[in-house]
Protein backbone atom coordinates (compact mmCIF):
# COMPACT_ATOMS: atom_id res chain seq x y z
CA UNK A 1 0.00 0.00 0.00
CA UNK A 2 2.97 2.46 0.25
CA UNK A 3 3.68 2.53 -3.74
CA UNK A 4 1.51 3.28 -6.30
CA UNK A 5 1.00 3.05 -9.75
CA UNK A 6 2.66 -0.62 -10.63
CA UNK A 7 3.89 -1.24 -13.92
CA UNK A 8 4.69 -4.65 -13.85
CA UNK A 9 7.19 -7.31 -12.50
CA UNK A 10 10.79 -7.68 -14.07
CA UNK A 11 13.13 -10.83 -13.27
CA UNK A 12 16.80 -9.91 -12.02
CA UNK A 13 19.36 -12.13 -11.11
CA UNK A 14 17.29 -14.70 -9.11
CA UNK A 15 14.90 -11.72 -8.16
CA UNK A 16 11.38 -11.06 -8.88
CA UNK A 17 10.87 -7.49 -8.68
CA UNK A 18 7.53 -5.12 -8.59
CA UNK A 19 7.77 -1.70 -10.95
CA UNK A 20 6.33 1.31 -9.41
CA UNK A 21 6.68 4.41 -10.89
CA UNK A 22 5.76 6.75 -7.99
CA UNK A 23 4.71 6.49 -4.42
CA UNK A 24 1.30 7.22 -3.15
CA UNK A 25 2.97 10.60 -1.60
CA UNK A 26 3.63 13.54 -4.28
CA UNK A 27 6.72 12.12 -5.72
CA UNK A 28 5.82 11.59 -9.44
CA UNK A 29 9.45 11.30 -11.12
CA UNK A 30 10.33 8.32 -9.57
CA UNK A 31 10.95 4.55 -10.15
CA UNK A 32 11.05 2.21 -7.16
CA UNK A 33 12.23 -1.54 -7.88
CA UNK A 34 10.07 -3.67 -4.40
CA UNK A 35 10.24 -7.20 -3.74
CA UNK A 36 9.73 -9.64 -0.67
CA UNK A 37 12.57 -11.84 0.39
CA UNK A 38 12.26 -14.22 3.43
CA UNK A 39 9.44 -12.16 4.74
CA UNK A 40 10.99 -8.66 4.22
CA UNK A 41 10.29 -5.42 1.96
CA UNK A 42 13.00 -4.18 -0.16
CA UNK A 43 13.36 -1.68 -2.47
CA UNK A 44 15.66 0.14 -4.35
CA UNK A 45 14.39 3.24 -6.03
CA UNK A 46 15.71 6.55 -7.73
CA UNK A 47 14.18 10.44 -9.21
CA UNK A 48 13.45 10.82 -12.73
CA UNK A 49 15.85 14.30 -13.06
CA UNK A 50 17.61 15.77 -15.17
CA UNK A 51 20.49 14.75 -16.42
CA UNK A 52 18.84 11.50 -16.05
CA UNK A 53 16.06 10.03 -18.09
CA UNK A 54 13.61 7.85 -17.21
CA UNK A 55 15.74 4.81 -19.18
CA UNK A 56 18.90 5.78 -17.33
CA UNK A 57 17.68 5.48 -14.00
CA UNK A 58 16.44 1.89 -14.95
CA UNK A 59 19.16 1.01 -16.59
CA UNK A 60 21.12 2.01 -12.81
CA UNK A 61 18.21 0.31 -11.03
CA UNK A 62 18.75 -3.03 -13.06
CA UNK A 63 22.02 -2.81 -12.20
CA UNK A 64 21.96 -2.10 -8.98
CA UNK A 65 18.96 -4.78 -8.08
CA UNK A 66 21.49 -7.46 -10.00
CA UNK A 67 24.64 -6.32 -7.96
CA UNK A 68 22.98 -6.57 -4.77
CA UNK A 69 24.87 -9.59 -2.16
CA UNK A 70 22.83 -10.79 0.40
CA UNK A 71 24.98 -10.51 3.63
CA UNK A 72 24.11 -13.11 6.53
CA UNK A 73 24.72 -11.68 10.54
CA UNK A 74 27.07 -13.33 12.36
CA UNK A 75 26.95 -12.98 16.07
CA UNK A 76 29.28 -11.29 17.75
């Protein structure tokens, strides 16, 4: 309920990711990548602004979504 306006899923790496392309706030230039892992939200997201275009800032989201390690705690 905290995104809005869902444009689809994509499939990155071994993730399954939700498109939104603006939250339910007043941010309208945006792109947020969400997904659900082990009972958790994630997201990655980024502004549509200039000197960025909208295909830029997927192309960093893909990237960065694809890059992402998982990292396991360790007690101390």
């Amino acid at each position: 309920p905290r995104f809005a306006d869902p444009q689809g899923t994509k499939r990155l790496g071994d993730r399954e990711v939700t498109v939104y392309t603006r939250n339910r706030g007043a941010d309208v230039w945006h792109v947020l990548y969400a997904w659900e892992e082990e009972g958790s939200l994630y997201a990655v997201s980024q502004h549509v602004a200039e000197p960025h275009t909208y295909s830029e800032v997927v192309e960093h989201l893909d990237r960065i979504t694809r890059g992402l390690v998982r990292i396991e705690p360790r007690s101390a």
